[in-house]
PDB file of N, CA and C in Angstrom:
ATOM      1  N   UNK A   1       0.838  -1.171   0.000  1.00  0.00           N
ATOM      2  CA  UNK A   1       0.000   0.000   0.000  1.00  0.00           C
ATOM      3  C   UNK A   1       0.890   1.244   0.000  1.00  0.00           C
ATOM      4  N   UNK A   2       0.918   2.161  -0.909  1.00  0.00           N
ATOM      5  CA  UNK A   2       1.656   3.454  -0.669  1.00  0.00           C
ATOM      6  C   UNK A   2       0.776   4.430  -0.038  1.00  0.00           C
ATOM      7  N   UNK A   3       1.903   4.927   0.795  1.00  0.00           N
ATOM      8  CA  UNK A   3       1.482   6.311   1.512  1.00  0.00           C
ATOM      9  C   UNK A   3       2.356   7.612   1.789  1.00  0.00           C
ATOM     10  N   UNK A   4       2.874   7.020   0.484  1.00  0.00           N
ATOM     11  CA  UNK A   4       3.485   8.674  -0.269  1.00  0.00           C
ATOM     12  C   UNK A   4       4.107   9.328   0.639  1.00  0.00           C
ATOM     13  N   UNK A   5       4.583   8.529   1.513  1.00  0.00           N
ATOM     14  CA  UNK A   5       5.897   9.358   2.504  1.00  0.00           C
ATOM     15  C   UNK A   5       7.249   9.379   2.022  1.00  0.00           C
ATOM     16  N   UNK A   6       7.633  10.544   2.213  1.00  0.00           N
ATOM     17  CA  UNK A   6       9.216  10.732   1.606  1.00  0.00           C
ATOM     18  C   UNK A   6      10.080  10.455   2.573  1.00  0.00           C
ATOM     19  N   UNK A   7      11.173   9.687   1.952  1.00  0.00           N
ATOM     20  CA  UNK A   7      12.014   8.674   2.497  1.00  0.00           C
ATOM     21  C   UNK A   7      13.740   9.166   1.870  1.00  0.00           C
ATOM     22  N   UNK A   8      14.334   8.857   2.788  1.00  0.00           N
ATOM     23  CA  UNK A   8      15.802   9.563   2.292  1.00  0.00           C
ATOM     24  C   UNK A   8      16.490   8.427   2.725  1.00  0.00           C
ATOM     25  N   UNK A   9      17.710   8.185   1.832  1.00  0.00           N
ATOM     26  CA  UNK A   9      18.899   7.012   2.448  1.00  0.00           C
ATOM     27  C   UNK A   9      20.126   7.756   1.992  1.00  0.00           C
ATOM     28  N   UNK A  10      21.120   7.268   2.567  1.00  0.00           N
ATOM     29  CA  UNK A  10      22.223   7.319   1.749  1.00  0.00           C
ATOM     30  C   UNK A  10      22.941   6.205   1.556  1.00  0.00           C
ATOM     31  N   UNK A  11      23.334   6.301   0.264  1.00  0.00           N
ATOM     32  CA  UNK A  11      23.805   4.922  -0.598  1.00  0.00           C
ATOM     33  C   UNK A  11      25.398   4.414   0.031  1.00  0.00           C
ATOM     34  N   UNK A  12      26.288   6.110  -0.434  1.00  0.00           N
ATOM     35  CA  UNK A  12      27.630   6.117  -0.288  1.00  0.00           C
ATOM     36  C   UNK A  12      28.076   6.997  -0.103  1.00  0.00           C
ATOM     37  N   UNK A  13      29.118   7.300   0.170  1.00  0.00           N
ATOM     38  CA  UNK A  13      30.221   8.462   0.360  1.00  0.00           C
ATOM     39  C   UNK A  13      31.881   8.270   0.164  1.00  0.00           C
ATOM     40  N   UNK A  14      32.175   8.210  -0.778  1.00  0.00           N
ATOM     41  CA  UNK A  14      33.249   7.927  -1.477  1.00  0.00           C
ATOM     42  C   UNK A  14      34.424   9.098  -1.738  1.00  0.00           C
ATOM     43  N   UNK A  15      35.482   8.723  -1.543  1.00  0.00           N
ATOM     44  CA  UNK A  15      36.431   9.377  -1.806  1.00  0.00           C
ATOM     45  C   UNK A  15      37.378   9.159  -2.918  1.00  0.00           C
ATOM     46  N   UNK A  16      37.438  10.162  -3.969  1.00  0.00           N
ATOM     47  CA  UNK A  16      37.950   9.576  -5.423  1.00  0.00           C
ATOM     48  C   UNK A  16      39.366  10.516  -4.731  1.00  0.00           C
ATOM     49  N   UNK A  17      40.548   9.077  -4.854  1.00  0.00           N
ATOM     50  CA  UNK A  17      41.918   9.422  -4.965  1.00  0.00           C
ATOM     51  C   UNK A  17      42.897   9.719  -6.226  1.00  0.00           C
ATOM     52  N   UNK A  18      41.822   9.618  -7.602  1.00  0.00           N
ATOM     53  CA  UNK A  18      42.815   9.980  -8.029  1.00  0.00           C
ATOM     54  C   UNK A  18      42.255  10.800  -9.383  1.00  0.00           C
ATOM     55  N   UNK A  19      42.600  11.632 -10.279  1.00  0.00           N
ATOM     56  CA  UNK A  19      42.297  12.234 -10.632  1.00  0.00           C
ATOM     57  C   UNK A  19      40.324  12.598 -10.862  1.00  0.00           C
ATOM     58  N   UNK A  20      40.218  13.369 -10.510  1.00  0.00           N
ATOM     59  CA  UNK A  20      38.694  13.710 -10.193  1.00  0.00           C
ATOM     60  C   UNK A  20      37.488  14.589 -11.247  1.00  0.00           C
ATOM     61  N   UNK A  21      38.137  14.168 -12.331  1.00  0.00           N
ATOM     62  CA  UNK A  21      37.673  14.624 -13.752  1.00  0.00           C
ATOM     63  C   UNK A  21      35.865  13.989 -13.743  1.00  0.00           C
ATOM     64  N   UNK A  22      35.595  14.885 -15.103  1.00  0.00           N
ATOM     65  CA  UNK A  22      34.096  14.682 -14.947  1.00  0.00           C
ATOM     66  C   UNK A  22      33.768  12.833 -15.279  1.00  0.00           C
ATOM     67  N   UNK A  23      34.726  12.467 -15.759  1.00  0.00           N
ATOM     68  CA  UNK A  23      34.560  11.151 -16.472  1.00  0.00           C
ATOM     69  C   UNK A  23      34.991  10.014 -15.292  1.00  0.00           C
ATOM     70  N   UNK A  24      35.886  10.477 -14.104  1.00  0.00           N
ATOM     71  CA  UNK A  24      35.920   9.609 -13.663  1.00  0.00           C
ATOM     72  C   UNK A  24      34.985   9.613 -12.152  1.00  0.00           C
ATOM     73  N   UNK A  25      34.219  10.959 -12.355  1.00  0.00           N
ATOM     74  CA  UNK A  25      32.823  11.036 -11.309  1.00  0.00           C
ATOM     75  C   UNK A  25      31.979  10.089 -11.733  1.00  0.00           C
ATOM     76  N   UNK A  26      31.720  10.202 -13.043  1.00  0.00           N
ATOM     77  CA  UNK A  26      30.779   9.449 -13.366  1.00  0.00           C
ATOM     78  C   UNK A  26      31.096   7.962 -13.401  1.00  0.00           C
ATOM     79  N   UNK A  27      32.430   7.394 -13.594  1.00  0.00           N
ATOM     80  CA  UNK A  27      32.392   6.117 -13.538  1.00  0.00           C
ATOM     81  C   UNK A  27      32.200   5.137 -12.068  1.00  0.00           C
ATOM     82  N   UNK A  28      32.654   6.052 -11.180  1.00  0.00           N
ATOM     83  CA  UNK A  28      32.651   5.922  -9.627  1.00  0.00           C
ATOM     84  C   UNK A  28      31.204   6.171  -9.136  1.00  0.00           C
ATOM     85  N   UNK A  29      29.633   7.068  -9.844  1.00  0.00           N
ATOM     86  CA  UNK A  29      28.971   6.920  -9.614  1.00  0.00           C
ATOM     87  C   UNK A  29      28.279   6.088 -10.280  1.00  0.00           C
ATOM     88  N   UNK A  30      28.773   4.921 -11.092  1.00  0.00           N
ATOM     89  CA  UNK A  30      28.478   4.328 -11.768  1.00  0.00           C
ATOM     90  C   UNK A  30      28.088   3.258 -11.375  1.00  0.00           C
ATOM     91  N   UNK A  31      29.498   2.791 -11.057  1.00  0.00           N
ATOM     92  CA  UNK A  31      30.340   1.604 -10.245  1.00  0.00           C
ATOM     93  C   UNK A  31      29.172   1.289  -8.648  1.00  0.00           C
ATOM     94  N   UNK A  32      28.914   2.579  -7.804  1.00  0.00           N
ATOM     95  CA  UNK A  32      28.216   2.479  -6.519  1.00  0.00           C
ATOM     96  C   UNK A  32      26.922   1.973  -7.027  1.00  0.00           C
ATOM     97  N   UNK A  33      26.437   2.759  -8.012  1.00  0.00           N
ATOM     98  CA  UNK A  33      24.976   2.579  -8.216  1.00  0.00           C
ATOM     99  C   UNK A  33      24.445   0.979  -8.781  1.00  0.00           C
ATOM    100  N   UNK A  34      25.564   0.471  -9.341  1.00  0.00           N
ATOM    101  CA  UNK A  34      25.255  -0.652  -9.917  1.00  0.00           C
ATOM    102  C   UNK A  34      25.735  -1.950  -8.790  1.00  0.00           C
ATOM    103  N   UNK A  35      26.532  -1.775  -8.207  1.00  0.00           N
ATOM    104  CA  UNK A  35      27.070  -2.603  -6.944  1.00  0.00           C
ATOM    105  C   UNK A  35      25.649  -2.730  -5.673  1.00  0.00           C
ATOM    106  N   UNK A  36      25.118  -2.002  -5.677  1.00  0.00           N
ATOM    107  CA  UNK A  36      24.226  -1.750  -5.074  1.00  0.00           C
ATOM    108  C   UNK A  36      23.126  -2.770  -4.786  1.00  0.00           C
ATOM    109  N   UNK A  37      22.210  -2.545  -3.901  1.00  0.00           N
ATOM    110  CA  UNK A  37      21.200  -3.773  -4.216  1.00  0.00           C
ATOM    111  C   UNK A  37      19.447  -3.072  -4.623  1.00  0.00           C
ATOM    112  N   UNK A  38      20.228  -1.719  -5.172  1.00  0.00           N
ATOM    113  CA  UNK A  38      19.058  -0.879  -5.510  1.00  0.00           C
ATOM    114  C   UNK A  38      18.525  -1.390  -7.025  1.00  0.00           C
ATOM    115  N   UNK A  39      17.065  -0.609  -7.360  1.00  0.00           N
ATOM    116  CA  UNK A  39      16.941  -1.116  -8.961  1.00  0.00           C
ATOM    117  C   UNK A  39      17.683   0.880  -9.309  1.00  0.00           C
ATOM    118  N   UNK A  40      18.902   0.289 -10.277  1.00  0.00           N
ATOM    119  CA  UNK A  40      18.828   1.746 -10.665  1.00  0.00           C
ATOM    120  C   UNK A  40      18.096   2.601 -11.196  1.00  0.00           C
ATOM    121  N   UNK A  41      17.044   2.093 -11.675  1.00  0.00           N
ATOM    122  CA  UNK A  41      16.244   2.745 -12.898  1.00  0.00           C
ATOM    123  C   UNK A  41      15.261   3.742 -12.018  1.00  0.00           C
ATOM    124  N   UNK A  42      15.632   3.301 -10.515  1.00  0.00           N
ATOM    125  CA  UNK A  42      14.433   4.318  -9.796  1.00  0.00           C
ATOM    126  C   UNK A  42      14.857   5.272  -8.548  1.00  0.00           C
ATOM    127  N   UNK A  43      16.554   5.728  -8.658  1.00  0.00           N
ATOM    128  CA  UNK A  43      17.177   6.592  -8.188  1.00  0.00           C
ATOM    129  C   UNK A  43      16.930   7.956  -9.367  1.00  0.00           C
ATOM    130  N   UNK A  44      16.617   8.680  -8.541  1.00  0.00           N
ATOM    131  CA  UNK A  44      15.838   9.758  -9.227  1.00  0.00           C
ATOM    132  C   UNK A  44      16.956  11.247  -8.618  1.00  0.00           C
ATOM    133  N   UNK A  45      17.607  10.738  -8.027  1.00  0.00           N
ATOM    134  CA  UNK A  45      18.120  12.501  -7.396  1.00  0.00           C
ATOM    135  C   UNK A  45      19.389  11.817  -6.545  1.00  0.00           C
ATOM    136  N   UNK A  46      20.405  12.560  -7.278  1.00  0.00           N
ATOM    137  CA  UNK A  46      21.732  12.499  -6.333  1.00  0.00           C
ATOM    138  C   UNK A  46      21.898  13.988  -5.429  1.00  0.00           C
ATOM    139  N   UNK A  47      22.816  13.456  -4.538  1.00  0.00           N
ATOM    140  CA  UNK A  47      22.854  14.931  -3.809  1.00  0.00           C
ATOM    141  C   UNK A  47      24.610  15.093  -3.887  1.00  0.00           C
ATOM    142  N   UNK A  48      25.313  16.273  -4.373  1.00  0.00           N
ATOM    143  CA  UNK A  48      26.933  16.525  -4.500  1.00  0.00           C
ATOM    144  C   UNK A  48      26.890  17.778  -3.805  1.00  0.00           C
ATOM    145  N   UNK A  49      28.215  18.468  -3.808  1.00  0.00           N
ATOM    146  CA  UNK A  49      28.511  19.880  -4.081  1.00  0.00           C
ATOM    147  C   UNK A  49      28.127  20.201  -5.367  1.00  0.00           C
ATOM    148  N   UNK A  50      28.288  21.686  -5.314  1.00  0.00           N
ATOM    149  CA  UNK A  50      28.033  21.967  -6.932  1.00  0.00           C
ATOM    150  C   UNK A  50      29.205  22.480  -7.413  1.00  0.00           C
ATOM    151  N   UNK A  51      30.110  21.623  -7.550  1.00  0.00           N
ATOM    152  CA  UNK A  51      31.787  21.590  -8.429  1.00  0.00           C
ATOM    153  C   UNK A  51      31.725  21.581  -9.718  1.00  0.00           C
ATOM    154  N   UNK A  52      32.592  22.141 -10.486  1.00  0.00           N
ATOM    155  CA  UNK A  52      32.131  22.163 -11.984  1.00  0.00           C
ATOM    156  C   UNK A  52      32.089  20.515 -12.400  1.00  0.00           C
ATOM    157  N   UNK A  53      33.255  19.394 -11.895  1.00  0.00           N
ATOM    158  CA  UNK A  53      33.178  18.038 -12.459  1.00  0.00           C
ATOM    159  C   UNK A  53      32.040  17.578 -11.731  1.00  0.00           C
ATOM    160  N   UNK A  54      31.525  17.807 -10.717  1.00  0.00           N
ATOM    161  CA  UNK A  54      30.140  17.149 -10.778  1.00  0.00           C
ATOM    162  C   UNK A  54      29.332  17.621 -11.879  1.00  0.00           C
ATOM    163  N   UNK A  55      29.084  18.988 -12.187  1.00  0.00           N
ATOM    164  CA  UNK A  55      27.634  19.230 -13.064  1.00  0.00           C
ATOM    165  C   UNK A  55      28.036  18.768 -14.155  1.00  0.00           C
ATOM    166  N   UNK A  56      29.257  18.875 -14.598  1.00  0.00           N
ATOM    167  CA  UNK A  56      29.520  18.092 -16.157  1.00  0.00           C
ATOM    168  C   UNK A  56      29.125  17.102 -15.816  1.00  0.00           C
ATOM    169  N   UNK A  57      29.297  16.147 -15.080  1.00  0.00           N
ATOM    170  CA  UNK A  57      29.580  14.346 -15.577  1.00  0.00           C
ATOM    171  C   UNK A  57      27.743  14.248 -15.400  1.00  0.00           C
ATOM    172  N   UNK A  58      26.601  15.325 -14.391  1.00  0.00           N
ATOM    173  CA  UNK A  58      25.719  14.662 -14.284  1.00  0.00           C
ATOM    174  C   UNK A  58      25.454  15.425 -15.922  1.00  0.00           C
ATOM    175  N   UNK A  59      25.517  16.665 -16.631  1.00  0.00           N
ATOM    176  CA  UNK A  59      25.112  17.233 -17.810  1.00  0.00           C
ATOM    177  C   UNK A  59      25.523  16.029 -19.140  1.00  0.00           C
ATOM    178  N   UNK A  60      26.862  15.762 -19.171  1.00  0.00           N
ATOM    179  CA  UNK A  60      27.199  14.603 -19.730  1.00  0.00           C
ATOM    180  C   UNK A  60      26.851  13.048 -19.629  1.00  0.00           C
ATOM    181  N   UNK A  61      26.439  12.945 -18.553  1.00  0.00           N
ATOM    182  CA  UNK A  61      25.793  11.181 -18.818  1.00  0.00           C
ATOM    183  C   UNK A  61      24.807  11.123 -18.053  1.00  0.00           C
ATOM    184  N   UNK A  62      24.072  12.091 -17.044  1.00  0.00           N
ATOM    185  CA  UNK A  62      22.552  11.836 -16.737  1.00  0.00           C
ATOM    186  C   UNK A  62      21.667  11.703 -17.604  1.00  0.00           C
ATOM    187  N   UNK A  63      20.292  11.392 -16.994  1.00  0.00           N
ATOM    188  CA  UNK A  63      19.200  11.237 -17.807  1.00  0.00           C
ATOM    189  C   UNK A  63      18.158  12.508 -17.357  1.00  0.00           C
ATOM    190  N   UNK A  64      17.827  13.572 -18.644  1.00  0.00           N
ATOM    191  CA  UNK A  64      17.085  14.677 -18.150  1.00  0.00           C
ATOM    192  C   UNK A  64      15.139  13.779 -17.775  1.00  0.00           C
ATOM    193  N   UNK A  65      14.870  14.838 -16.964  1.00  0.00           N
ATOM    194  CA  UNK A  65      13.704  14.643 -16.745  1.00  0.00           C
ATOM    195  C   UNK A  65      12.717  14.176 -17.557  1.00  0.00           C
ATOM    196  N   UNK A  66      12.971  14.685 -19.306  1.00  0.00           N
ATOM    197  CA  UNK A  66      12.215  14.526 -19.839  1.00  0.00           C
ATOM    198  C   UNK A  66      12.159  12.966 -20.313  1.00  0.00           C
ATOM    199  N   UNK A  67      13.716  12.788 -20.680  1.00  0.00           N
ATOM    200  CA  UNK A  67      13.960  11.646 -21.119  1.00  0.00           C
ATOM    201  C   UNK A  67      13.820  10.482 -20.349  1.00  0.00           C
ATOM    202  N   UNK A  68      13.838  10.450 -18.729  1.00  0.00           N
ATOM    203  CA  UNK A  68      13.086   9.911 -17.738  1.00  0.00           C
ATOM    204  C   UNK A  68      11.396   9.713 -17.885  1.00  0.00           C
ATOM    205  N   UNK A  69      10.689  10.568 -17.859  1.00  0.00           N
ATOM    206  CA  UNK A  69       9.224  10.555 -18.154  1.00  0.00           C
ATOM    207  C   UNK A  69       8.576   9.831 -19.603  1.00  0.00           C
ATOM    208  N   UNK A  70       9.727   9.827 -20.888  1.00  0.00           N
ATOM    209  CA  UNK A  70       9.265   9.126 -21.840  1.00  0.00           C
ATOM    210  C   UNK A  70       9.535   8.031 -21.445  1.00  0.00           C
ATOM    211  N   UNK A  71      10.683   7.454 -20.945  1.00  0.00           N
ATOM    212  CA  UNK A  71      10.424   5.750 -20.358  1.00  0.00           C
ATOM    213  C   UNK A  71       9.783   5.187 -19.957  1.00  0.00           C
ATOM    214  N   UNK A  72       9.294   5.994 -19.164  1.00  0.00           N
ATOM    215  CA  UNK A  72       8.718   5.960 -18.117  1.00  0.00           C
ATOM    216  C   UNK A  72       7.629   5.638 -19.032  1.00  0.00           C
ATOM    217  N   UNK A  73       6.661   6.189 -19.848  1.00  0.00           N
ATOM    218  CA  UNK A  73       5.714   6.026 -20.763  1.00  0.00           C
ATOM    219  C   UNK A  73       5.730   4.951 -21.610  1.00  0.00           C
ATOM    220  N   UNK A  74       6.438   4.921 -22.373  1.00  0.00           N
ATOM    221  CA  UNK A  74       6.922   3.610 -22.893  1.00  0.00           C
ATOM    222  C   UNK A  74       7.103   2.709 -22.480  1.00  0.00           C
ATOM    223  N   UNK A  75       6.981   2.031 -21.217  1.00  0.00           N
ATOM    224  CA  UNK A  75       6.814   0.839 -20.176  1.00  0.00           C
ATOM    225  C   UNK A  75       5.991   0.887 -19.930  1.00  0.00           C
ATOM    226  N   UNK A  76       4.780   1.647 -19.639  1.00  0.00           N
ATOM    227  CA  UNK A  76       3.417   1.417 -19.482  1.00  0.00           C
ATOM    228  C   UNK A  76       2.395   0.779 -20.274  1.00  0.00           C
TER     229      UNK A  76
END
């Protein structure tokens, strides 16, 4: 039964030692998300600083909202 209560976890907190480029944010948030025992397809919101290699890697390999909501349609 849902009752639409909002719920918060945290997954991870990771420390990247070595170069911290937008490409290797994203492979390290890659790596957590899929190791995980989550379904990825229904992590909807990460939380970072707002560093320039975070907003690239999420601008470069996230999924925008919209493109979320057509899946989302297309499975129905």
């Amino acid at each position: 039964m849902d009752t639409f209560e909002r719920k918060s976890y945290t997954l991870a907190c990771k420390r990247i030692l070595y170069n911290n480029t937008y490409k290797n944010i994203a492979l390290v948030i890659h790596h957590m998300l899929t190791n995980s025992s989550l379904d990825v397809s229904e992590v909807t919101h990460l939380v970072t600083d707002n560093v320039t290699n975070f907003t690239k890697s999420f601008r470069c390999f996230g999924v925008t909202e919209l493109e979320n909501s057509n899946q989302n349609r297309s499975t129905l």
